[in-house]
Protein backbone atom coordinates (compact mmCIF):
# COMPACT_ATOMS: atom_id res chain seq x y z
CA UNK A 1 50.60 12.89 -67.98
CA UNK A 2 52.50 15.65 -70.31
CA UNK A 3 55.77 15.38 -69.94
CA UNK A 4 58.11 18.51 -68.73
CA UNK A 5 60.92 19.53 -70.61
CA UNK A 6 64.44 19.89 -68.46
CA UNK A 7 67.52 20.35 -70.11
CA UNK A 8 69.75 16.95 -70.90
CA UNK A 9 71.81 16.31 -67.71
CA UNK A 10 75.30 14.37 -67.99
CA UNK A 11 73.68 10.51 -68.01
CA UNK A 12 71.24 11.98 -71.14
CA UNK A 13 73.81 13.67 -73.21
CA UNK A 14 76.16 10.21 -72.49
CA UNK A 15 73.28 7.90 -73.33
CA UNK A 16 72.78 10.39 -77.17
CA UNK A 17 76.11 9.41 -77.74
CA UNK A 18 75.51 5.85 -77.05
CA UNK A 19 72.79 5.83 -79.46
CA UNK A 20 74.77 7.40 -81.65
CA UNK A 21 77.44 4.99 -82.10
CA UNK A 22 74.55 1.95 -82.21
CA UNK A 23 74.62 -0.17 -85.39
CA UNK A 24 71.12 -0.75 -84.26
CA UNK A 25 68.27 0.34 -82.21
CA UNK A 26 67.75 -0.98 -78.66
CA UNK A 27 65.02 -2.45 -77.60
CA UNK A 28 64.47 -2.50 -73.99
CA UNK A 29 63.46 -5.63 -72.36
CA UNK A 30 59.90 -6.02 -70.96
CA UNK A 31 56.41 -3.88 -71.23
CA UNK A 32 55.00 -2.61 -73.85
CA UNK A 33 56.90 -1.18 -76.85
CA UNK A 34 55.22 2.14 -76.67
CA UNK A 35 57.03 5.72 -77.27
CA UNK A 36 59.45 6.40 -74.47
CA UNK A 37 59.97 10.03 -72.68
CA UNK A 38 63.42 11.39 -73.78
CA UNK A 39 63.08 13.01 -69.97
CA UNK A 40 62.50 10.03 -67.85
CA UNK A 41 62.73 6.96 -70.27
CA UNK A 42 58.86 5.59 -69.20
CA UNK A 43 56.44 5.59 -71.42
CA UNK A 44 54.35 8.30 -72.12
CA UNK A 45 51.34 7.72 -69.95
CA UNK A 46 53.44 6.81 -67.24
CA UNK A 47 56.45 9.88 -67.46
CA UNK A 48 58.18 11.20 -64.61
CA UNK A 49 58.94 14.72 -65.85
CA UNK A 50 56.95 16.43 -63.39
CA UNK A 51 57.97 15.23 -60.32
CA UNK A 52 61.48 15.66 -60.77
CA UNK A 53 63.16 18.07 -58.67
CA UNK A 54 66.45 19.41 -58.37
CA UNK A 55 68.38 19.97 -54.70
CA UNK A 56 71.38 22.08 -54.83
CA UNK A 57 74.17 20.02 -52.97
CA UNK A 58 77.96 20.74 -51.53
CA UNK A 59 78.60 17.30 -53.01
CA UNK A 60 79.22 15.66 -56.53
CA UNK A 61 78.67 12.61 -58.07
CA UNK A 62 81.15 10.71 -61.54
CA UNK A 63 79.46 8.23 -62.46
CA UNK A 64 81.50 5.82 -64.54
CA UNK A 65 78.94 3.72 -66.28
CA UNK A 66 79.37 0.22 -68.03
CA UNK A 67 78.62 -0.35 -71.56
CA UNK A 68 74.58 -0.65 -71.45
CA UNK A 69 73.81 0.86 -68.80
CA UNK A 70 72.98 4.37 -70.05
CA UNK A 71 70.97 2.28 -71.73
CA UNK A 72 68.62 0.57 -70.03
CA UNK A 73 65.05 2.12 -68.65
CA UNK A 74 65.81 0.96 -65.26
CA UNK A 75 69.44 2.74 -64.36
CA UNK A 76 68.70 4.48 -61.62
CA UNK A 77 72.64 6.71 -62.39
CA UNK A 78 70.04 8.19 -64.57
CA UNK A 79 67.72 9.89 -61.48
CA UNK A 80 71.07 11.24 -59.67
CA UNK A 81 71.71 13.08 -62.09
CA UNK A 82 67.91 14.47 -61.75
CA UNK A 83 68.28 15.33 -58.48
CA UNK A 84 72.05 16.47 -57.79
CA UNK A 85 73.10 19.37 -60.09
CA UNK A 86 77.00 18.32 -59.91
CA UNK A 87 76.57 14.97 -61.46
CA UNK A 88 79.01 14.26 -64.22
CA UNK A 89 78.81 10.77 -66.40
CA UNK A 90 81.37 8.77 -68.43
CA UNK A 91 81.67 5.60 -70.24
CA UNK A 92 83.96 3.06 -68.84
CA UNK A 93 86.58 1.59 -71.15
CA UNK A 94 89.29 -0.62 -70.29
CA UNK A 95 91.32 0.43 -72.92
CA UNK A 96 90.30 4.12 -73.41
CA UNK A 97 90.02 6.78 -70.57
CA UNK A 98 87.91 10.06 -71.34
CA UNK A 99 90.35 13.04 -70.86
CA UNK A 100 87.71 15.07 -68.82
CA UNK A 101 87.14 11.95 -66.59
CA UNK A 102 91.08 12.66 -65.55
CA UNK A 103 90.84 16.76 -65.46
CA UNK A 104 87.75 16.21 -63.16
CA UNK A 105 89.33 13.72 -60.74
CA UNK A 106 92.16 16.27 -61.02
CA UNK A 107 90.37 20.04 -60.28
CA UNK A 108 91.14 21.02 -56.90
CA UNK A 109 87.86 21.80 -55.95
CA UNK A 110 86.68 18.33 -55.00
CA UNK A 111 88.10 15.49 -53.19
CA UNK A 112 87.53 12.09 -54.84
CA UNK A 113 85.93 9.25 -52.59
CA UNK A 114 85.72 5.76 -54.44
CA UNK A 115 82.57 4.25 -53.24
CA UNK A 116 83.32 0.43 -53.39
CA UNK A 117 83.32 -2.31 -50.24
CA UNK A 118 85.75 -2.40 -48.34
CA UNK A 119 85.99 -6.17 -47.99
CA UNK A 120 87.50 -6.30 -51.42
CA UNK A 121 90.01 -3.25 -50.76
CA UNK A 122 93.56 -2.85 -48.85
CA UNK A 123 92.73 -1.65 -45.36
CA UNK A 124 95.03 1.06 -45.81
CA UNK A 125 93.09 2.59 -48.64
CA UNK A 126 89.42 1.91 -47.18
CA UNK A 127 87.43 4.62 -44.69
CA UNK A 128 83.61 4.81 -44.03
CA UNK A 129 83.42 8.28 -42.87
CA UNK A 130 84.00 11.66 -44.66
CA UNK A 131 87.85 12.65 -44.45
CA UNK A 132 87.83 15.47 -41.45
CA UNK A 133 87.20 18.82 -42.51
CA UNK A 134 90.71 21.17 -42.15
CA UNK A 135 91.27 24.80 -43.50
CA UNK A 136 92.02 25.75 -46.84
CA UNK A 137 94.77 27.52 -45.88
CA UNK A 138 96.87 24.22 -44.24
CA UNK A 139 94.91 21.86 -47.36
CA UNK A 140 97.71 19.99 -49.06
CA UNK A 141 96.92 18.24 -51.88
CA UNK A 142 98.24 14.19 -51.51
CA UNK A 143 99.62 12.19 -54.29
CA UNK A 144 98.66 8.81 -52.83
CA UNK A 145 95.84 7.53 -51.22
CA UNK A 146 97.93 7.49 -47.26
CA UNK A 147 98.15 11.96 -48.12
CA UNK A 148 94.40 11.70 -49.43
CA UNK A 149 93.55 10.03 -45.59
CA UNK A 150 94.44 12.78 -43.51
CA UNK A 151 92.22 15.41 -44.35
CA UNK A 152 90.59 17.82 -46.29
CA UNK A 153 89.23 20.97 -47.50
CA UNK A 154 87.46 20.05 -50.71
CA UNK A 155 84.11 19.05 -51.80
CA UNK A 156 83.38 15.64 -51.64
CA UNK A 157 83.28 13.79 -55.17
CA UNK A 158 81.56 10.15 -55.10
CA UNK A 159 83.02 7.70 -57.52
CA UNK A 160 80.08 5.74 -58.31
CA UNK A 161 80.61 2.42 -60.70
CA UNK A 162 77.39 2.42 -62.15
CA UNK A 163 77.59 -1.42 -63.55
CA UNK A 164 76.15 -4.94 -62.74
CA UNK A 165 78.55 -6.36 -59.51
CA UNK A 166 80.55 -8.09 -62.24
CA UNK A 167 81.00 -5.33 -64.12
CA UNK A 168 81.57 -3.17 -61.28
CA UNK A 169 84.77 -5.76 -59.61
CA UNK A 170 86.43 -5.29 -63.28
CA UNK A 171 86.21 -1.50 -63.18
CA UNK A 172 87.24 -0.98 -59.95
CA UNK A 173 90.62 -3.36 -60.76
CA UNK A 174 91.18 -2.07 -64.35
CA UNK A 175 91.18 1.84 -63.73
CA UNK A 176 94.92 2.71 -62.31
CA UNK A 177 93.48 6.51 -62.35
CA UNK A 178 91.44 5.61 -59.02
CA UNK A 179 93.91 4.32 -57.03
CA UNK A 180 95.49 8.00 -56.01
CA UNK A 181 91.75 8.22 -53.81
CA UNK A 182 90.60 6.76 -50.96
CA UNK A 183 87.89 3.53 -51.04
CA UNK A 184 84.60 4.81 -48.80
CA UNK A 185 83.10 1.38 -47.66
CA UNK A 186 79.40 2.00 -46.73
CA UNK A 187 77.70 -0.13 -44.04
CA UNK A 188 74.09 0.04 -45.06
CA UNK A 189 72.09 -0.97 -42.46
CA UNK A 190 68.41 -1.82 -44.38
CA UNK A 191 67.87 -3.71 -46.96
CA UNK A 192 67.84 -2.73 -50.78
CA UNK A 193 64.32 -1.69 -52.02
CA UNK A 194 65.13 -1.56 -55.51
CA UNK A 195 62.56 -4.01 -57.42
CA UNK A 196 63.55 -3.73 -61.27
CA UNK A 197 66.59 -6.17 -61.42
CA UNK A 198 67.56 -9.26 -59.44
CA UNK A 199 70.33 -9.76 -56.83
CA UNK A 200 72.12 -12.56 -55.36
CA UNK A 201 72.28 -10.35 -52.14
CA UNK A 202 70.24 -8.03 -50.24
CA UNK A 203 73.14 -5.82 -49.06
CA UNK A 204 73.47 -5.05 -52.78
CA UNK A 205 72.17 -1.78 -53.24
CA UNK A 206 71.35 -0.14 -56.48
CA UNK A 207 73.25 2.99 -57.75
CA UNK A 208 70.67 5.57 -56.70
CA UNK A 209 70.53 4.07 -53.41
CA UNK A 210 73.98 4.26 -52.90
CA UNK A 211 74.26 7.54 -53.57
CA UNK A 212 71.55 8.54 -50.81
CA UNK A 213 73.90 6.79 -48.36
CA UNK A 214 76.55 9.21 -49.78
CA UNK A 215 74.40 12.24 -49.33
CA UNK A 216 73.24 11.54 -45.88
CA UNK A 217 77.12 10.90 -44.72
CA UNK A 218 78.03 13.73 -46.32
CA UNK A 219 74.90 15.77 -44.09
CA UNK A 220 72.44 16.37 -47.30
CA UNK A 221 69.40 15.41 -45.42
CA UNK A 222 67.04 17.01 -48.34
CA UNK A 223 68.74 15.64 -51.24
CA UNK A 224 69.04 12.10 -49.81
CA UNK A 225 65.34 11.92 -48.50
CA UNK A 226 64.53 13.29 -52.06
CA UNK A 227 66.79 10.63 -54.38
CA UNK A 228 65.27 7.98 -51.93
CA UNK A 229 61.59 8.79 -52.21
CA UNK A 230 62.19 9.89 -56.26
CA UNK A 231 63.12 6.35 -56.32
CA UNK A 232 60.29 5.07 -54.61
CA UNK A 233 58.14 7.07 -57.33
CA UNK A 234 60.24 5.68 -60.25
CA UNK A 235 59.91 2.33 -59.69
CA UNK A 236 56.04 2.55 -59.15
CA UNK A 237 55.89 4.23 -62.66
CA UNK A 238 58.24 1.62 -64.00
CA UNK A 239 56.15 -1.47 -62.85
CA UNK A 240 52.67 0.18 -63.27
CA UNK A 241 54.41 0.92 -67.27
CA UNK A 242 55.65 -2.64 -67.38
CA UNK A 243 51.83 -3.91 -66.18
CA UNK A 244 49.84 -1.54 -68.36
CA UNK A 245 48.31 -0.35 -64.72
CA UNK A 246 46.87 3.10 -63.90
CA UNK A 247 49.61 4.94 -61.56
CA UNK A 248 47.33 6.13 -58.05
CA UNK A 249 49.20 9.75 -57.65
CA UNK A 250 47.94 10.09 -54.47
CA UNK A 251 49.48 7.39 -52.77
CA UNK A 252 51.83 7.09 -50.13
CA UNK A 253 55.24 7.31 -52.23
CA UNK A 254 54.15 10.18 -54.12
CA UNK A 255 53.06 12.20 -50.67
CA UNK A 256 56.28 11.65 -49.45
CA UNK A 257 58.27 12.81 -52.72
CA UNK A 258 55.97 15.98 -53.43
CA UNK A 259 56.47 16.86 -49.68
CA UNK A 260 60.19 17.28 -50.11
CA UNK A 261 59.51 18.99 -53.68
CA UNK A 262 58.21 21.32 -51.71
CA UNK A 263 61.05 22.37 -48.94
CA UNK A 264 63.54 21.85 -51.97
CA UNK A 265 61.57 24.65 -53.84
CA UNK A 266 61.48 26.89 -50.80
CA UNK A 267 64.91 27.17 -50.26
C-alpha cells in the first residue's frame, strides 16, 4: 500500500528534532529492518497513511513525552496527534522546560486537566469529571488548583505524560508548572487492549487509549470511537509488520475504522 502524504503533526516535527540531536541512528527493536513510512512509522507494505483521518474536536491534547518515546514505532502519542487537530508535543526535561510548553498551559483559551491517577494525588487537587461549564462573562481565571475546581469556560486541555509508568511518576513529581491545574483521575472500566508493550497491570492503559477516555468525557463520541478503532488498525499493521504477514483489509477492525472515516468526512 502507497503511502499518503499529510503534513508533519506536533509528535513528527518533535521526533525530526530528536533525530536530529542523535549521535546515532536508532534502530527499532523487533521485525524486519525494512524502510519505515515517515507518515505512520510501519514499514512500507504495511503503512497506515490511508486510513488516517482527522476529527475536528472542542478539545486539546500536550503531550509531554519522555526521552524515547517519539521514538519508538509503537507510541501510540503519535496517532493522537493523527486524529485530533489541537494536539501539541514536547520533550520532557527535568532540568529544562520548553517556553511554549508554559505560554500554552498559559493562553486563556483552554483549561488544563492533568490526566494522572488519583490514588497517587492530594484529594484536593484530584476530579474525574469535566469542571462544570459557567459563562464567559463570570469565568475567572484561578491561580491555584482550589480556583481551577470551581468552574469553567475554557476548552478542555489534556495533560497527557506520554512515558513508561516509571517515567511517567517522575514527570508528574518533577514539573512544578503542573501543579496550578487540576489532576483528572479516570476510572476505566475495561481492560487495556494495547498488545505492543508489556504491563504489570491491566488497568494500565496506553496513551492513545487514554486519550479516548478523555474524548468521550469530554462528549467527542466520533473522535473517541475513531482514536479507539485507529488503534485497533495500528496494532494489526504493527504485528502483521513485525510477523512478515499479509494485513486482511477487510476484516472486522478495519470495517469499524473506515465506517467512522466516513461520518468524520461528512461532517
Amino acid at each position: 500500500m502507497s503511502s499518503v502524504i499529510h503534513s508533519p503533526h506536533a509528535v513528527s516535527r518533535l521526533r525530526t528534532a530528536r533525530l536530529a540531536r542523535s549521535t546515532r541512528p536508532f534502530l527499532a527493536r523487533g521485525g524486519p529492518h525494512g524502510e519505515r513510512c515517515g507518515g505512520c512509522r510501519l514499514i512500507l507494505s504495511h503503512c497506515l497513511c490511508h486510513l488516517r483521518s482527522v476529527v475536528p474536536t472542542h478539545v486539546g491534547f500536550c503531550l509531554l513525552m519522555a526521552e524515547h518515546e517519539t521514538l519508538k514505532p509503537s507510541n501510540t502519542g503519535w496517532l493522537i496527534a493523527d486524529v485530533v487537530p489541537d494536539t501539541m508535543a514536547f520533550g520532557w526535561a527535568r532540568t529544562e522546560t520548553d517556553p511554549a510548553l508554559l505560554a500554552l498551559l498559559a493562553d486563556p483559551q483552554w483549561q488544563p486537566y492533568v490526566v494522572f491517577p488519583g490514588e497517587f494525588v492530594a484529594p484536593e487537587r484530584v476530579i474525574t469529571q469535566l469542571l462544570p461549564a459557567i459563562p464567559a462573562a463570570v469565568s475567572s481565571a484561578g491561580s491555584d488548583a482550589g480556583a481551577a475546581l470551581s468552574g469553567t469556560a475554557k476548552r478542555p486541555l489534556f495533560i497527557l505524560l506520554d512515558a513508561t509508568w516509571p517515567e511517567a511518576r517522575k514527570i508528574f513529581k518533577k514539573s512544578p508548572y503542573l501543579l496550578p491545574f487540576p489532576v483528572l483521575s479516570l476510572e476505566p472500566e475495561q481492560v487495556s487492549r494495547y498488545q505492543l508493550r508489556r504491563s504489570r497491570r491491566d488497568d494500565h492503559l496506553c496513551t492513545s487509549e487514554v486519550a479516548a477516555l478523555c474524548l468521550a468525557l469530554a462528549g467527542e463520541t466520533l473522535a473517541a470511537q475513531t482514536l479507539e478503532a485507529y488503534l485497533d488498525v495500528f496494532t494489526g499493521h504493527y504485528l502483521c509488520a513485525k510477523q512478515q504477514w499479509k494485513i486482511d483489509h477487510e476484516d472486522a477492525a478495519h470495517q469499524r475504522l473506515r465506517a467512522l472515516m466516513a461520518q468524520a468526512a461528512a461532517l
